[in-house]
PDB file of N, CA and C in Angstrom:
ATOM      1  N   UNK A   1       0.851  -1.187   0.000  1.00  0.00           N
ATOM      2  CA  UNK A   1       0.000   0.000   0.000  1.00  0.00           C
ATOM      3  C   UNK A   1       0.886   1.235   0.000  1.00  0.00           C
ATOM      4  N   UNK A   2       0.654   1.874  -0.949  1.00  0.00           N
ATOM      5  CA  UNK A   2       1.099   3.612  -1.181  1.00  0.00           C
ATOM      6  C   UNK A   2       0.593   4.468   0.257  1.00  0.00           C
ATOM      7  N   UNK A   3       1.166   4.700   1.434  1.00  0.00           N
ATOM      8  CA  UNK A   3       0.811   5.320   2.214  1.00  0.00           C
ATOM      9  C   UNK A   3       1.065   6.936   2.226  1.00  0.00           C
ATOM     10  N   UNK A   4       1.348   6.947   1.349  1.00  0.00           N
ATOM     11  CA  UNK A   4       1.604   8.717   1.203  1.00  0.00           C
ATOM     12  C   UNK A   4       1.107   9.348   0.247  1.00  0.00           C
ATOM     13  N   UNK A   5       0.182   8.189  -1.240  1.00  0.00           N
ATOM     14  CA  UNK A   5      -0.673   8.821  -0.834  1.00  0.00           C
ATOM     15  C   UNK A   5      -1.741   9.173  -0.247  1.00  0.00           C
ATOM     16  N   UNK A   6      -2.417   8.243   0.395  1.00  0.00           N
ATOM     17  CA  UNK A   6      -3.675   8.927   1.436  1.00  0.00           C
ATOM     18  C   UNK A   6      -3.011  10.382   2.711  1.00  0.00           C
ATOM     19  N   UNK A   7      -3.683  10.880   2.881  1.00  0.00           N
ATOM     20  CA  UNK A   7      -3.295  12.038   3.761  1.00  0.00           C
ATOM     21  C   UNK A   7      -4.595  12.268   4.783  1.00  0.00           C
ATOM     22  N   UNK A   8      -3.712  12.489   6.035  1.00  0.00           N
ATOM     23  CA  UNK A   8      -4.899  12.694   7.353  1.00  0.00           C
ATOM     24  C   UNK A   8      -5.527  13.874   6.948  1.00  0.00           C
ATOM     25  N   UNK A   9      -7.044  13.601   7.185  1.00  0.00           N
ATOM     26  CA  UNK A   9      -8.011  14.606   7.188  1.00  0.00           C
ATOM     27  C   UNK A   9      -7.801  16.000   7.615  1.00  0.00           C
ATOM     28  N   UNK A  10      -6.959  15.598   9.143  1.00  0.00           N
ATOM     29  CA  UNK A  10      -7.049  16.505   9.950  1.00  0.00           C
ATOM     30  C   UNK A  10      -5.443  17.670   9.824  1.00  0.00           C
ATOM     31  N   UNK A  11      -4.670  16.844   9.535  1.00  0.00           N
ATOM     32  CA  UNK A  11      -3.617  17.597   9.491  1.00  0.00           C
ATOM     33  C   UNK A  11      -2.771  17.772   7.972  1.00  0.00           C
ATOM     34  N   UNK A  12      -3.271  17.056   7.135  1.00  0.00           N
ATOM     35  CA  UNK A  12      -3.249  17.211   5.699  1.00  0.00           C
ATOM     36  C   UNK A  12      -2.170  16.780   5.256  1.00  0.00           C
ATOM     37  N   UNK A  13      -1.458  15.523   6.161  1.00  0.00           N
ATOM     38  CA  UNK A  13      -0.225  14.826   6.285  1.00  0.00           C
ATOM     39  C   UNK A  13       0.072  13.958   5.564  1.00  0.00           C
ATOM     40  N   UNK A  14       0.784  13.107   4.819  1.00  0.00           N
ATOM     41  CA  UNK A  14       0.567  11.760   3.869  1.00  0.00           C
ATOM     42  C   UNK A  14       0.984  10.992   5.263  1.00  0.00           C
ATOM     43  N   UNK A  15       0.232   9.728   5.165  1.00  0.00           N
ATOM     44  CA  UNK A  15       0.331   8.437   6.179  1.00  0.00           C
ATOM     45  C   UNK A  15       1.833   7.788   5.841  1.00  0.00           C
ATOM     46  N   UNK A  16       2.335   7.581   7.195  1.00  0.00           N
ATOM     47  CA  UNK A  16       3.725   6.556   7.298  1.00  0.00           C
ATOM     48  C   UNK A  16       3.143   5.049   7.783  1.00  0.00           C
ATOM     49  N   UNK A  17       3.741   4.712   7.266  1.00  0.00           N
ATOM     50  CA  UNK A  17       3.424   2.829   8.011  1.00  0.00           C
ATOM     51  C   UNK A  17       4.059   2.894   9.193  1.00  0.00           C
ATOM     52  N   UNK A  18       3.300   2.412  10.863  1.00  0.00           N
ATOM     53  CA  UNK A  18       3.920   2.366  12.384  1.00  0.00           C
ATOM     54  C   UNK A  18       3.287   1.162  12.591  1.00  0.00           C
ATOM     55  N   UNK A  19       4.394   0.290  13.334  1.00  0.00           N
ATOM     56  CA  UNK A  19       3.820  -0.329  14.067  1.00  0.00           C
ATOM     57  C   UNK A  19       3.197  -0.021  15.202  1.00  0.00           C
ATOM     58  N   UNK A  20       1.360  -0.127  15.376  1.00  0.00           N
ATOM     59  CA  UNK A  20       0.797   0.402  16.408  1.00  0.00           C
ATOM     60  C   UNK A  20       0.410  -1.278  17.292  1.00  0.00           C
ATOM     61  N   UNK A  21      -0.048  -0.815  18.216  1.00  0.00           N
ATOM     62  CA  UNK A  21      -0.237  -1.516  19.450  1.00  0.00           C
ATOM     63  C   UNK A  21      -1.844  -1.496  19.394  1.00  0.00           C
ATOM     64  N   UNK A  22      -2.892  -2.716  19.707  1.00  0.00           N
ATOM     65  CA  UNK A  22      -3.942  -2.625  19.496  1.00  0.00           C
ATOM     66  C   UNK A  22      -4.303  -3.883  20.757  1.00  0.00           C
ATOM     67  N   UNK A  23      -5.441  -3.606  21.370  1.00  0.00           N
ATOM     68  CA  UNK A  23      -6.042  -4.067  22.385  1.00  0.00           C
ATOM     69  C   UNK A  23      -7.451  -4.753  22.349  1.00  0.00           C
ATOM     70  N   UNK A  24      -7.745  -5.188  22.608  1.00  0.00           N
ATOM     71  CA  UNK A  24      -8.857  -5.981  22.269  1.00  0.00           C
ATOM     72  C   UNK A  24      -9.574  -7.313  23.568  1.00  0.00           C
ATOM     73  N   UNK A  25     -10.365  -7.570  23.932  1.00  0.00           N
ATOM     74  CA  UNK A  25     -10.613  -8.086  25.366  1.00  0.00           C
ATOM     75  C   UNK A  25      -9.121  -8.649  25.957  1.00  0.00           C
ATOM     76  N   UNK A  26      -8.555  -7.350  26.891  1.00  0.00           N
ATOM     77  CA  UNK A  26      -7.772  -7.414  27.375  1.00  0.00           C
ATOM     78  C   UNK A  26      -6.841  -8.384  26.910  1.00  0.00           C
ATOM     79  N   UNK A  27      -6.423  -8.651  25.727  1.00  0.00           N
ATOM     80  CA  UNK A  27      -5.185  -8.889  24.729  1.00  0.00           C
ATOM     81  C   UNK A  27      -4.638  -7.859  24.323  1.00  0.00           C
ATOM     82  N   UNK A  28      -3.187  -7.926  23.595  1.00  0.00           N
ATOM     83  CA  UNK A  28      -2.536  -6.991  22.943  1.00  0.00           C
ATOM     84  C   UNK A  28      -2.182  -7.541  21.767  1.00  0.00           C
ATOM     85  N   UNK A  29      -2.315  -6.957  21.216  1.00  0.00           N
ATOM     86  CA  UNK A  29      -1.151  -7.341  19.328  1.00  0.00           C
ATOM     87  C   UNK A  29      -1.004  -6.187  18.986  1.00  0.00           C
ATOM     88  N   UNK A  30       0.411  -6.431  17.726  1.00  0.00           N
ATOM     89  CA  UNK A  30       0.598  -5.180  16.961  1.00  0.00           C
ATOM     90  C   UNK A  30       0.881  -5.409  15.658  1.00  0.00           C
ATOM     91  N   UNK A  31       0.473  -4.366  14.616  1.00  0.00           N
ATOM     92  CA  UNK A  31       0.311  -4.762  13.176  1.00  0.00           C
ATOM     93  C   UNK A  31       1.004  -3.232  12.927  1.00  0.00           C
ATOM     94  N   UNK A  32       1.591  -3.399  11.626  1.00  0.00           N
ATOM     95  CA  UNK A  32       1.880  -1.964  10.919  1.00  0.00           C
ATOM     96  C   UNK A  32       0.843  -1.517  10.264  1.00  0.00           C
ATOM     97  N   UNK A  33       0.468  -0.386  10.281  1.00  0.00           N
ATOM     98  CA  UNK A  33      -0.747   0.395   9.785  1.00  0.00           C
ATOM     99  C   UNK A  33      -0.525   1.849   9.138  1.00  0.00           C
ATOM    100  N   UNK A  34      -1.272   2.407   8.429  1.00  0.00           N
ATOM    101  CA  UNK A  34      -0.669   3.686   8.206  1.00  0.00           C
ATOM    102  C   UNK A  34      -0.933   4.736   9.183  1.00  0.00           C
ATOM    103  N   UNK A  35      -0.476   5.606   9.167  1.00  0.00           N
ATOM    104  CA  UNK A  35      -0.648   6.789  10.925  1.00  0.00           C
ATOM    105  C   UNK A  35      -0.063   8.060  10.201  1.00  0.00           C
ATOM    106  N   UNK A  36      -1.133   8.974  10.869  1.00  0.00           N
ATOM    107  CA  UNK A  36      -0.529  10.390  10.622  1.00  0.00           C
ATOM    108  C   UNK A  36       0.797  10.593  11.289  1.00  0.00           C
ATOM    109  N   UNK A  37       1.830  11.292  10.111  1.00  0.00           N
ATOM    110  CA  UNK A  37       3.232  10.934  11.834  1.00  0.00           C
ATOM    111  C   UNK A  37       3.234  12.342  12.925  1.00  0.00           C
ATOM    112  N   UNK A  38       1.732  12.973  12.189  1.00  0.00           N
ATOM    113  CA  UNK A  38       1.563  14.427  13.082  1.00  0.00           C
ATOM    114  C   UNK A  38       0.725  14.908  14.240  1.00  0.00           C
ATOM    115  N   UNK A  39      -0.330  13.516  14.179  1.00  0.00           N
ATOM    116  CA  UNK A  39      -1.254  13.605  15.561  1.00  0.00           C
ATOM    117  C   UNK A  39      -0.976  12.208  15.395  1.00  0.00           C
ATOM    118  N   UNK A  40      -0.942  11.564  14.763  1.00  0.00           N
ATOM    119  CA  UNK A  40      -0.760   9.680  15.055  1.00  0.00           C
ATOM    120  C   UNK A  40      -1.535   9.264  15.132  1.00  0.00           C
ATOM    121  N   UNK A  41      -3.136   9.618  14.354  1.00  0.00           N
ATOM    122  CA  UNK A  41      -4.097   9.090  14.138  1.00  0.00           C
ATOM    123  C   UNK A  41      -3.891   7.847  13.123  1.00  0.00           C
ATOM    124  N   UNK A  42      -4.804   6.887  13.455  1.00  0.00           N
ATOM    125  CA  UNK A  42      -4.371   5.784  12.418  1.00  0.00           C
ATOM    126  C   UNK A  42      -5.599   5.301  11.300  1.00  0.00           C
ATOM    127  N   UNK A  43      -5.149   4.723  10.312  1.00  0.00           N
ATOM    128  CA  UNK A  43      -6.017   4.343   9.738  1.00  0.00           C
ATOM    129  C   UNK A  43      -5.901   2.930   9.096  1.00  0.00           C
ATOM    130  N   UNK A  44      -7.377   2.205   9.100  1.00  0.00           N
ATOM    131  CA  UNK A  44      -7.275   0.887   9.204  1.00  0.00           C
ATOM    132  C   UNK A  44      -7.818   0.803   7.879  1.00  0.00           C
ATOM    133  N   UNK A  45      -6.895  -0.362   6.595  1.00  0.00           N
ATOM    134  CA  UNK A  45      -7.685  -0.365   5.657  1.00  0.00           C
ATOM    135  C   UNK A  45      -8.671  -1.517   5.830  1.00  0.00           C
ATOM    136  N   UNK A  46      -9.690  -1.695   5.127  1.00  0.00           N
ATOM    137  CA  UNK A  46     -10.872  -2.195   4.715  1.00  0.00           C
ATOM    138  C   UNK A  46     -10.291  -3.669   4.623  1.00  0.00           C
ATOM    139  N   UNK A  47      -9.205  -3.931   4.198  1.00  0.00           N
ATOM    140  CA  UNK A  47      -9.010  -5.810   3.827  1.00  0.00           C
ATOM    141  C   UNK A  47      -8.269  -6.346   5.451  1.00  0.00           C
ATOM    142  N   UNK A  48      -7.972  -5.234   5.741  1.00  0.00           N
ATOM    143  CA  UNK A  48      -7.399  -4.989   7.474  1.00  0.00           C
ATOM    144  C   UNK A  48      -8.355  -5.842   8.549  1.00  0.00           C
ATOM    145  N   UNK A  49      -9.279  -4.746   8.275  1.00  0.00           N
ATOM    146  CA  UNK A  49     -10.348  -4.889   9.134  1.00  0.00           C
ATOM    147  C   UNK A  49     -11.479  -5.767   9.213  1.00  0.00           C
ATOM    148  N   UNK A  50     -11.575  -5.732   8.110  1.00  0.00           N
ATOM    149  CA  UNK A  50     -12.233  -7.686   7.539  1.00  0.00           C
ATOM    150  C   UNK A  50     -11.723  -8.411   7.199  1.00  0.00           C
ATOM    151  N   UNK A  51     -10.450  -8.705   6.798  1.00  0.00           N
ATOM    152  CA  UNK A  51      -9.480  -9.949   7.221  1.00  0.00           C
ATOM    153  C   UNK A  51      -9.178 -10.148   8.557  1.00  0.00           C
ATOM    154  N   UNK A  52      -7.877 -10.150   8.781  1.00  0.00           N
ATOM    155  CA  UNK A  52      -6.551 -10.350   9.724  1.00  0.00           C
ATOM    156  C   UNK A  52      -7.625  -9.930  11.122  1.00  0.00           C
ATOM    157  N   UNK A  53      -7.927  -8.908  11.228  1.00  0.00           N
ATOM    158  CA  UNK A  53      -8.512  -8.260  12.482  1.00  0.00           C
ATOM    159  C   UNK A  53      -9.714  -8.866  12.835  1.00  0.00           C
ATOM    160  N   UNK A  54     -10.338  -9.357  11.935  1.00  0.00           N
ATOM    161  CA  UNK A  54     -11.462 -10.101  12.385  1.00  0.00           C
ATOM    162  C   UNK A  54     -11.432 -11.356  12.529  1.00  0.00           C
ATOM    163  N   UNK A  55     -10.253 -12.246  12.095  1.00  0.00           N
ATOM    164  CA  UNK A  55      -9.870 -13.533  12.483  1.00  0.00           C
ATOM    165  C   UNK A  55      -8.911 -13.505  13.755  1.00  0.00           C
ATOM    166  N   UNK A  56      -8.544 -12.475  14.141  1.00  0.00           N
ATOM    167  CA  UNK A  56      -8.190 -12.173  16.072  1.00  0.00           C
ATOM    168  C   UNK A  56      -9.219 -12.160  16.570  1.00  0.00           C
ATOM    169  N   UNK A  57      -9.739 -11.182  16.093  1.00  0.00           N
ATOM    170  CA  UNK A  57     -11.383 -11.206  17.495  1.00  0.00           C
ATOM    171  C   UNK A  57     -11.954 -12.603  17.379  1.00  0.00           C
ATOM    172  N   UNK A  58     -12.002 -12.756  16.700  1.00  0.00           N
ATOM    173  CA  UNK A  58     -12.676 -13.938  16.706  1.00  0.00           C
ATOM    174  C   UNK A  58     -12.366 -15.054  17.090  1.00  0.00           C
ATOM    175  N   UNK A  59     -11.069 -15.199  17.113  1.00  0.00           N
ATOM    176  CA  UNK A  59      -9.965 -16.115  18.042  1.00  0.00           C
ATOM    177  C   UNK A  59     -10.436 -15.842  19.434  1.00  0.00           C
ATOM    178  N   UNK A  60     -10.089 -14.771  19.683  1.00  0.00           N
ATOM    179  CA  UNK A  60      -9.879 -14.378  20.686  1.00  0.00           C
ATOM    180  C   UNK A  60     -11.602 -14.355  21.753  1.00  0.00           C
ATOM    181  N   UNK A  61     -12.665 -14.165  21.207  1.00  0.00           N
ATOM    182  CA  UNK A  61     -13.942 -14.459  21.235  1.00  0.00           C
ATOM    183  C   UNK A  61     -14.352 -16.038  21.774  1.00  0.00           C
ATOM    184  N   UNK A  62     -13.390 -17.049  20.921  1.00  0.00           N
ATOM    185  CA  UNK A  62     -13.552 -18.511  20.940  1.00  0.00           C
ATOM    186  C   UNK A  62     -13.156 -18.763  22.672  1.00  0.00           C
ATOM    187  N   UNK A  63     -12.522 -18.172  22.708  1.00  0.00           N
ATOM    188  CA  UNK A  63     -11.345 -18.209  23.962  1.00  0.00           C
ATOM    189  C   UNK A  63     -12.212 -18.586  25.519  1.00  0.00           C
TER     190      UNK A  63
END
């Protein structure tokens, strides 16, 4: 994914790929994502969030 070019709404930044830290019934994991590198808002793409992320919760749900 081209992260530079999408740009935060808010600060009109192109997105860097970070590894962020993500929480979920009191679990942790971390995935690289794109993030403003100016407020560090993040953004999750769409194959993200209905792939990979939803086969954790859902793991993690089974549990």
């Amino acid at each position: 994914m081209d992260t530079g070019r999408i740009k935060c709404v808010l600060c009109n930044e192109g997105l860097v790929q970070k590894k962020t830290l993500f929480e979920y019934m009191g679990r942790n994991f971390s995935h690289e994502v794109p993030c403003c590198p100016k407020c560090g808002k993040v953004f999750i793409p769409p194959e993200l969030a209905e792939g990979r992320m939803a086969e954790v919760e859902e793991q993690l749900e089974d549990k």
